[in-house]
PDB file of N, CA and C in Angstrom:
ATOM      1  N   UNK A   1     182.050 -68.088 212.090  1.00  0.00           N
ATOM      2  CA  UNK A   1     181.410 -67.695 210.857  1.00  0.00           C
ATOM      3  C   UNK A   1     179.981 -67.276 211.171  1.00  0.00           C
ATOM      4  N   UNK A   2     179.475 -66.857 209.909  1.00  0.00           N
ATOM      5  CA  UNK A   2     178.180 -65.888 210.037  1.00  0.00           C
ATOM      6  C   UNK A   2     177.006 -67.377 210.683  1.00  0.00           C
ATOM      7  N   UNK A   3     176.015 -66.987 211.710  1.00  0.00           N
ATOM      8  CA  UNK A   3     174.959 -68.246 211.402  1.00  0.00           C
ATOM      9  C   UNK A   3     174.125 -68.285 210.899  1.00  0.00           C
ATOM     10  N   UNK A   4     174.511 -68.167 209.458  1.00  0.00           N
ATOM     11  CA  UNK A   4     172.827 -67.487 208.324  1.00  0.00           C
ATOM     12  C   UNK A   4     172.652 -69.697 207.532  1.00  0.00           C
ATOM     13  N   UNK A   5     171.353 -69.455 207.690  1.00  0.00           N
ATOM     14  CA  UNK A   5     171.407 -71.028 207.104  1.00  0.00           C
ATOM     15  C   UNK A   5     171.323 -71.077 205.443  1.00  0.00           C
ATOM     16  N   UNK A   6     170.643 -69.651 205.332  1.00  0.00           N
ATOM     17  CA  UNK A   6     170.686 -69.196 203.904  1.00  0.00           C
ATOM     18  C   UNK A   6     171.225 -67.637 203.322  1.00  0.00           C
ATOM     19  N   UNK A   7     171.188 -67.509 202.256  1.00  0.00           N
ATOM     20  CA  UNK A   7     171.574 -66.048 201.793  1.00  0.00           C
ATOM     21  C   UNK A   7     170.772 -65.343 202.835  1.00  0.00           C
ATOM     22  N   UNK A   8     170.970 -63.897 203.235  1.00  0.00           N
ATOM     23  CA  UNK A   8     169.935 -62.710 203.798  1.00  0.00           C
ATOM     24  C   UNK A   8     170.366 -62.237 202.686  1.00  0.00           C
ATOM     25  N   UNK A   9     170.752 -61.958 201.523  1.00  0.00           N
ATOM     26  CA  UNK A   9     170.017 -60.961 200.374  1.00  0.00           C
ATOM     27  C   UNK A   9     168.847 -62.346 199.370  1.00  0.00           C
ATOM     28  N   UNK A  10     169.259 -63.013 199.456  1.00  0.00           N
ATOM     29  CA  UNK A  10     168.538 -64.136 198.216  1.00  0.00           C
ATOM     30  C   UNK A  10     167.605 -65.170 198.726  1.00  0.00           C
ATOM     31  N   UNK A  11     168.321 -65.609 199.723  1.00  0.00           N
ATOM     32  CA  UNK A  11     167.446 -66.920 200.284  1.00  0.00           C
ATOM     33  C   UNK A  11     168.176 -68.039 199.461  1.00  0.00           C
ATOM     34  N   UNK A  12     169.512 -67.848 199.058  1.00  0.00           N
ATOM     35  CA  UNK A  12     170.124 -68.923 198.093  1.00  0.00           C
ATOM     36  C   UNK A  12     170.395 -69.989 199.725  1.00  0.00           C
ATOM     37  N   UNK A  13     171.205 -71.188 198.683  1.00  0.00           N
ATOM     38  CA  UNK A  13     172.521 -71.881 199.868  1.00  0.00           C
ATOM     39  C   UNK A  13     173.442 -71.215 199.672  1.00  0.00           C
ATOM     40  N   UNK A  14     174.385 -71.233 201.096  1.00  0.00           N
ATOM     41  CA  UNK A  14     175.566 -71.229 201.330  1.00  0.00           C
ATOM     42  C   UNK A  14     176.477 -72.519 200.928  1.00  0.00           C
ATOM     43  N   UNK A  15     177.565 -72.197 200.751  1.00  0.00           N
ATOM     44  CA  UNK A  15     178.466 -73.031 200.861  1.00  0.00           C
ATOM     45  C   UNK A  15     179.784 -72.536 201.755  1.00  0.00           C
ATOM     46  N   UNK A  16     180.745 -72.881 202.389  1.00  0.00           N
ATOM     47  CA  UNK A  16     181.596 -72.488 202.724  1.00  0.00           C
ATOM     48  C   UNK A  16     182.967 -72.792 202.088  1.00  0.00           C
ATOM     49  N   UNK A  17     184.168 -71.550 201.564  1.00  0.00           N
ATOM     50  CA  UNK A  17     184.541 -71.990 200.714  1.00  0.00           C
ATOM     51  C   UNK A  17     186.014 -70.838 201.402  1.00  0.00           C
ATOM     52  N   UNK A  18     187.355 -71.210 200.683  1.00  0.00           N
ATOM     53  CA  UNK A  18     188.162 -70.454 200.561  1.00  0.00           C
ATOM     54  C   UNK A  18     188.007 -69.308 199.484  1.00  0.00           C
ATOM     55  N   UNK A  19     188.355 -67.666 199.477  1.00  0.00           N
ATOM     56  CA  UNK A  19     187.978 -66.678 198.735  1.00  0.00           C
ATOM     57  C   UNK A  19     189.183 -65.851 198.530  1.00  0.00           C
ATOM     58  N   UNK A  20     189.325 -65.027 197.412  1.00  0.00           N
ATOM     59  CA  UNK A  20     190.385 -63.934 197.173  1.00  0.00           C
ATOM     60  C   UNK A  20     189.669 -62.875 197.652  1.00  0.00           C
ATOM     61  N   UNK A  21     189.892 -61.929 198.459  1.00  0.00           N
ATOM     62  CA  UNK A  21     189.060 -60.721 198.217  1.00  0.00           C
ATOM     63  C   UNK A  21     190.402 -59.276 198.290  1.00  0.00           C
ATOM     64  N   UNK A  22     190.459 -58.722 197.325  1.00  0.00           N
ATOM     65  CA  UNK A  22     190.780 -57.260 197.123  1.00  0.00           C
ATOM     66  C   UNK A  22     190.720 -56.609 197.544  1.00  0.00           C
ATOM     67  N   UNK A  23     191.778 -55.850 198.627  1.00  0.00           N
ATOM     68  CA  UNK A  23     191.883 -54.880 199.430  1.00  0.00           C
ATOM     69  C   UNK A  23     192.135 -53.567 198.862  1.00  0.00           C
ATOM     70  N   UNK A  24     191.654 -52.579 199.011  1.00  0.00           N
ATOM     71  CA  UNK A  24     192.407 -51.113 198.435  1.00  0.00           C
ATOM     72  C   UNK A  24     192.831 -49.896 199.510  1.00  0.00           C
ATOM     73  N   UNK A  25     193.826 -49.613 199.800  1.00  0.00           N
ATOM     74  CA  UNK A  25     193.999 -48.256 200.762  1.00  0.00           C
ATOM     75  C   UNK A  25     194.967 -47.831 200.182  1.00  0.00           C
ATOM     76  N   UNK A  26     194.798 -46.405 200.085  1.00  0.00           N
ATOM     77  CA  UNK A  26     195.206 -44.916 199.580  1.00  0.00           C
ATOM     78  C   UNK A  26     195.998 -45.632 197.748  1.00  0.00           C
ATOM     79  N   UNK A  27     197.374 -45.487 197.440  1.00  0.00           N
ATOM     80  CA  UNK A  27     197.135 -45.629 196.259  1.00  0.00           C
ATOM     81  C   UNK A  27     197.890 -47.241 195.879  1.00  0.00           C
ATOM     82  N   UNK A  28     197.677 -48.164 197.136  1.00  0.00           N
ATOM     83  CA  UNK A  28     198.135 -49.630 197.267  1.00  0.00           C
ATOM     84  C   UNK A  28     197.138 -50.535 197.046  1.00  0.00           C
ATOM     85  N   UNK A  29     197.405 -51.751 196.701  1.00  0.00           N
ATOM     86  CA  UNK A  29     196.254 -52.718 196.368  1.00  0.00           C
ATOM     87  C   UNK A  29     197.200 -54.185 196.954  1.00  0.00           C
ATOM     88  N   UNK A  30     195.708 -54.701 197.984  1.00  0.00           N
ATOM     89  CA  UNK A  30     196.540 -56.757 198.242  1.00  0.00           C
ATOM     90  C   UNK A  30     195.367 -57.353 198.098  1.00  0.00           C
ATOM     91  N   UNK A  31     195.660 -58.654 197.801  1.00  0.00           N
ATOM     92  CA  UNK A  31     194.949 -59.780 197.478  1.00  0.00           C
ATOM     93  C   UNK A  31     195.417 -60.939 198.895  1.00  0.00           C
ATOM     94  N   UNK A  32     193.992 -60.833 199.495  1.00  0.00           N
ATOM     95  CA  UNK A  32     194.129 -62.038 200.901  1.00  0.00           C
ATOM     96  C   UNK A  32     193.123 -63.280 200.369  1.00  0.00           C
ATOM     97  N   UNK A  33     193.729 -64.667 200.640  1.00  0.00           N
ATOM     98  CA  UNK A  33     192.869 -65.866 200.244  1.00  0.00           C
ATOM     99  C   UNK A  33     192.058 -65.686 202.055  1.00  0.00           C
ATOM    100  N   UNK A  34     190.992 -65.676 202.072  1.00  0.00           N
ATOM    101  CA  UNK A  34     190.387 -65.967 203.165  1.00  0.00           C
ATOM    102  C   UNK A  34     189.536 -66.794 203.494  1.00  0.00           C
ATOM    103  N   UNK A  35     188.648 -67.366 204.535  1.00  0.00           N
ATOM    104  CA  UNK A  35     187.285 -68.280 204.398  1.00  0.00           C
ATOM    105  C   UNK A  35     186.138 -67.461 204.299  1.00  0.00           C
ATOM    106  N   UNK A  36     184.903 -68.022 203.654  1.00  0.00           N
ATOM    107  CA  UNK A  36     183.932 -67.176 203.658  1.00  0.00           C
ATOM    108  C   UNK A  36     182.793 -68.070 203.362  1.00  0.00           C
ATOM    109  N   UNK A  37     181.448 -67.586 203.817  1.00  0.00           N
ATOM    110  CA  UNK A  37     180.344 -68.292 203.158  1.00  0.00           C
ATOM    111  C   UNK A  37     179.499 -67.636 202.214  1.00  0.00           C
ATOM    112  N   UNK A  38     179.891 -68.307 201.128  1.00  0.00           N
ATOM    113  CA  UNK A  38     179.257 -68.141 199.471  1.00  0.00           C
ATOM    114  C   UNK A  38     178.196 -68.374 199.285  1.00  0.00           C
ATOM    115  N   UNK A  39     176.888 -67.493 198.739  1.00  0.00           N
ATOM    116  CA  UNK A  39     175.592 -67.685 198.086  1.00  0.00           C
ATOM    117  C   UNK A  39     175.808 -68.352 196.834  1.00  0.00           C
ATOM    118  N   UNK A  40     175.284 -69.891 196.478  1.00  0.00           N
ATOM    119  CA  UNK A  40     175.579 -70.345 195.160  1.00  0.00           C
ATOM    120  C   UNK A  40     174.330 -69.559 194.272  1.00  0.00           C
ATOM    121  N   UNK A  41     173.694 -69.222 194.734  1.00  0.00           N
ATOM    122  CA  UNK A  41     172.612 -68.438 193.677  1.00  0.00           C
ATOM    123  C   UNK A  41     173.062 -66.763 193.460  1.00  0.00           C
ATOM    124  N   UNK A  42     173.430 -65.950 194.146  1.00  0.00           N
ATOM    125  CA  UNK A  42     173.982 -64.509 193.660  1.00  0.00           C
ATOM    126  C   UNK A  42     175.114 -64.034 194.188  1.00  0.00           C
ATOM    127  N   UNK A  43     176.089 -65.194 194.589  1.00  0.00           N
ATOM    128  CA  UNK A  43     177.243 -64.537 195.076  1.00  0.00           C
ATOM    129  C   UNK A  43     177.898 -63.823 196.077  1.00  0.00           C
ATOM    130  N   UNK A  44     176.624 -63.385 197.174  1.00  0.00           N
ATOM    131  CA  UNK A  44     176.723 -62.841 198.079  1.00  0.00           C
ATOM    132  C   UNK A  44     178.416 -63.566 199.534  1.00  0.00           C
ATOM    133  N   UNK A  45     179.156 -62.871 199.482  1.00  0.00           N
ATOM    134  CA  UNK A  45     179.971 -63.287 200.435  1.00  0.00           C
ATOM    135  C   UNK A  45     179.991 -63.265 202.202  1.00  0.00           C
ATOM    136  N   UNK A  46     179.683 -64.000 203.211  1.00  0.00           N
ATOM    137  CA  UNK A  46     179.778 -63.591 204.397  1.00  0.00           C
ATOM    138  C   UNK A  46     180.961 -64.053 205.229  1.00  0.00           C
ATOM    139  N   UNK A  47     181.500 -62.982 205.959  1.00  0.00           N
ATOM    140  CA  UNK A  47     182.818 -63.128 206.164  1.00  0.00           C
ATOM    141  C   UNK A  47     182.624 -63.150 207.897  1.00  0.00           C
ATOM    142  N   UNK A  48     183.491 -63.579 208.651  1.00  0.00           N
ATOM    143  CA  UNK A  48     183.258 -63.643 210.094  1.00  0.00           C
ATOM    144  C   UNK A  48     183.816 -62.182 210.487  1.00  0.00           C
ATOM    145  N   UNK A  49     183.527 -62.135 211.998  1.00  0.00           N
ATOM    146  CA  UNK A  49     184.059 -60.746 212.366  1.00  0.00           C
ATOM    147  C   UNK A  49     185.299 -60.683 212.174  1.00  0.00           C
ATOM    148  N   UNK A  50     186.160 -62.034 212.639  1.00  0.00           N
ATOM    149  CA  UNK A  50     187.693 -61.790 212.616  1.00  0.00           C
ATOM    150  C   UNK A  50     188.464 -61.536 210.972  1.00  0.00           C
ATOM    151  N   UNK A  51     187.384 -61.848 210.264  1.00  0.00           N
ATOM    152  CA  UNK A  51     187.877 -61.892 209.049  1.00  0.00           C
ATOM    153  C   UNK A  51     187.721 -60.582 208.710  1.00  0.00           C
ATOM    154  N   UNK A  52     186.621 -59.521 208.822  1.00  0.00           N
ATOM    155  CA  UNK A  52     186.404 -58.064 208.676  1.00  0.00           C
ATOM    156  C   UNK A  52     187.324 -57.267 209.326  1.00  0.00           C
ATOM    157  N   UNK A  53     188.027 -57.830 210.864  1.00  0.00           N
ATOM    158  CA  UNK A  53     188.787 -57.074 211.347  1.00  0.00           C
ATOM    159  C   UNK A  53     189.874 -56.944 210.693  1.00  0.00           C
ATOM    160  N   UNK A  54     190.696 -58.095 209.971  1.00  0.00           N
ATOM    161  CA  UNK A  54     192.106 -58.416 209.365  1.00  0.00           C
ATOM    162  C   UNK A  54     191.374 -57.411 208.254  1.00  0.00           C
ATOM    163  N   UNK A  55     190.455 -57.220 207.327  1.00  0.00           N
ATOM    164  CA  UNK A  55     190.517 -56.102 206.050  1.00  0.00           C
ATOM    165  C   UNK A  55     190.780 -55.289 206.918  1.00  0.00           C
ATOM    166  N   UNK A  56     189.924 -54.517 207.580  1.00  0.00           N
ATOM    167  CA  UNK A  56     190.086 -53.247 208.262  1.00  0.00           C
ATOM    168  C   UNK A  56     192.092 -53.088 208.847  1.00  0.00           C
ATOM    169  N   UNK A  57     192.407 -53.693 209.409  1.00  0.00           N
ATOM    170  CA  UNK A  57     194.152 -53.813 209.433  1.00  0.00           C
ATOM    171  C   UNK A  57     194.689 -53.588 208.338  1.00  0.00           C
ATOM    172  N   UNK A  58     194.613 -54.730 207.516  1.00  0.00           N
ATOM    173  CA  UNK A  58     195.327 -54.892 206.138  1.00  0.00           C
ATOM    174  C   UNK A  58     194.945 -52.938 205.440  1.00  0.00           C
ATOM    175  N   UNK A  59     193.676 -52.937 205.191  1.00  0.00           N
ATOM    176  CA  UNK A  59     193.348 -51.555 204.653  1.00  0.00           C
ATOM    177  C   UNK A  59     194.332 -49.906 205.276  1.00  0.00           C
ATOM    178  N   UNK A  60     194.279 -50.365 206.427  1.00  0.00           N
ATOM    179  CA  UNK A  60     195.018 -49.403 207.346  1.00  0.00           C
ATOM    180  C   UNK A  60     196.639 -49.091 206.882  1.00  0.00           C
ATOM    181  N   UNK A  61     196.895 -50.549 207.660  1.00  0.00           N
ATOM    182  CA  UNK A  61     198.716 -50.097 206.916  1.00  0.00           C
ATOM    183  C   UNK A  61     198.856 -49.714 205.122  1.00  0.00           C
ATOM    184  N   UNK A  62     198.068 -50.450 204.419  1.00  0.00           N
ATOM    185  CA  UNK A  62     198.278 -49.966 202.917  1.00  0.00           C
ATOM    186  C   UNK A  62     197.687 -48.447 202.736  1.00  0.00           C
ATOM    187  N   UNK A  63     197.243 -47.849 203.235  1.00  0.00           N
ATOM    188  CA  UNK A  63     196.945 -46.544 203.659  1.00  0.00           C
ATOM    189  C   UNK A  63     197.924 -45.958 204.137  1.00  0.00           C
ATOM    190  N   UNK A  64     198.725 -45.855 204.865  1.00  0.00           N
ATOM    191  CA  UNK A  64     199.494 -45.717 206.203  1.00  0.00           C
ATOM    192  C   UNK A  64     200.932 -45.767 205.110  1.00  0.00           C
ATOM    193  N   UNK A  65     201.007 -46.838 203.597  1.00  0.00           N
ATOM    194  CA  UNK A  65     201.954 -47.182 203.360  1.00  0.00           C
ATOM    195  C   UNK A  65     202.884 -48.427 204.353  1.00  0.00           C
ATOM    196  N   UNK A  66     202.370 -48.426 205.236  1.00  0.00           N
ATOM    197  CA  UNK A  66     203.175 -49.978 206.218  1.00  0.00           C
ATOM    198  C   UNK A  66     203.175 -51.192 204.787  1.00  0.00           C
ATOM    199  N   UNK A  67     204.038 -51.491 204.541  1.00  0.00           N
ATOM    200  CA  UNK A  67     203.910 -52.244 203.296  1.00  0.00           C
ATOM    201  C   UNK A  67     204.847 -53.320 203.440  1.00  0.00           C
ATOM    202  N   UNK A  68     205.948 -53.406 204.944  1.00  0.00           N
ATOM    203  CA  UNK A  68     206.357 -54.340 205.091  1.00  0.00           C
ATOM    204  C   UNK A  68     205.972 -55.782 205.095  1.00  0.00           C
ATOM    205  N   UNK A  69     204.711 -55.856 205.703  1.00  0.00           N
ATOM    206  CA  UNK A  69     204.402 -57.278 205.918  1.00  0.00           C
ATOM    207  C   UNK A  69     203.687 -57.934 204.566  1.00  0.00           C
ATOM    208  N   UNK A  70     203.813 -57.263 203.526  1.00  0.00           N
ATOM    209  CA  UNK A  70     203.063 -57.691 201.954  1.00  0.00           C
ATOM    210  C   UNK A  70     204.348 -58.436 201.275  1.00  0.00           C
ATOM    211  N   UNK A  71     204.200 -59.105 200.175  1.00  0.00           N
ATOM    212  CA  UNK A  71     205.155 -59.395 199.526  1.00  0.00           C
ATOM    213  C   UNK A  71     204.324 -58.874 198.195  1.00  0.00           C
ATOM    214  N   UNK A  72     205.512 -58.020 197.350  1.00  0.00           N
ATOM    215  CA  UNK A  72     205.108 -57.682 196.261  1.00  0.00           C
ATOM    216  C   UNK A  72     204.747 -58.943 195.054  1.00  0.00           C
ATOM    217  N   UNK A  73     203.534 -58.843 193.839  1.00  0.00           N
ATOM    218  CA  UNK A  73     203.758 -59.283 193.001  1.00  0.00           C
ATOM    219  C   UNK A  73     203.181 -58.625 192.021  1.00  0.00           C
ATOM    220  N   UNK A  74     203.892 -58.644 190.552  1.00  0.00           N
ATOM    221  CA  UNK A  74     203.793 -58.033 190.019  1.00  0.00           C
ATOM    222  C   UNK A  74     203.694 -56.260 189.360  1.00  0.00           C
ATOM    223  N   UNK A  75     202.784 -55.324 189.109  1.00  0.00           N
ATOM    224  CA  UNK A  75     202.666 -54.336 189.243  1.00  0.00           C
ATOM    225  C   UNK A  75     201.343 -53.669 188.564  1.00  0.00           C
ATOM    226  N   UNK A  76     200.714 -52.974 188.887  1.00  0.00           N
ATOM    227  CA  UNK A  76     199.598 -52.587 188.429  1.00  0.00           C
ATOM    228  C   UNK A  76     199.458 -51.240 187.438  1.00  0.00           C
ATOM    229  N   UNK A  77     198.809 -50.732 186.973  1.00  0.00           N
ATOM    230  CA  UNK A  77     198.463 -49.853 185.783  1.00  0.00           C
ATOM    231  C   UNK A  77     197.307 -49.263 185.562  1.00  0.00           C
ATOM    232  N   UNK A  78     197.106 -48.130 185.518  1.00  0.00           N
ATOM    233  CA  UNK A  78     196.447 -47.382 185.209  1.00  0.00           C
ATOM    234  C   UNK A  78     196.154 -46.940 183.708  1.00  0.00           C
ATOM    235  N   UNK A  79     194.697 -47.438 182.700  1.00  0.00           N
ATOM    236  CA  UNK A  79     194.982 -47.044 181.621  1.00  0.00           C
ATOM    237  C   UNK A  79     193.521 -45.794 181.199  1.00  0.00           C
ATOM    238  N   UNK A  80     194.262 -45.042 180.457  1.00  0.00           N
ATOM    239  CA  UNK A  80     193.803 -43.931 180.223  1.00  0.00           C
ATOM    240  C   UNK A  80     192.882 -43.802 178.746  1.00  0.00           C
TER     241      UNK A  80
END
């Protein structure tokens, strides 16, 4: 994980916490629970390298359409 003792946007605390974060490539969308360290004052998220590399993957195949290794839920919508 990152070695920030505090926010670098705020100067808040961290906490370290489990996170959802929202992936998007081309016209697919996933939701990964990951670890991360949380600013309790503005929210700021810091994620480790290995954790940036898995978006950058994940982003790729849902781009790519590789959609095997997802399990669908639900379905999403576009409103006009």
């Amino acid at each position: 994980m990152a070695t920030f003792e505090k926010c670098p946007v705020c100067g808040g605390e961290l906490v370290h916490k489990e996170v959802e974060k929202v992936l998007r490539g081309g016209v697919h969308t996933a939701v990964v629970k990951v670890e991360a360290d949380v600013c309790l004052r503005c929210g700021e998220r810091l994620y480790s390298v290995e954790t940036v590399r898995l978006f950058e993957q994940i982003r790729s195949k849902l781009e790519r359409g590789e959609l095997e290794d997802f399990q669908p839920v639900g379905q999403s919508f576009v409103v006009a």
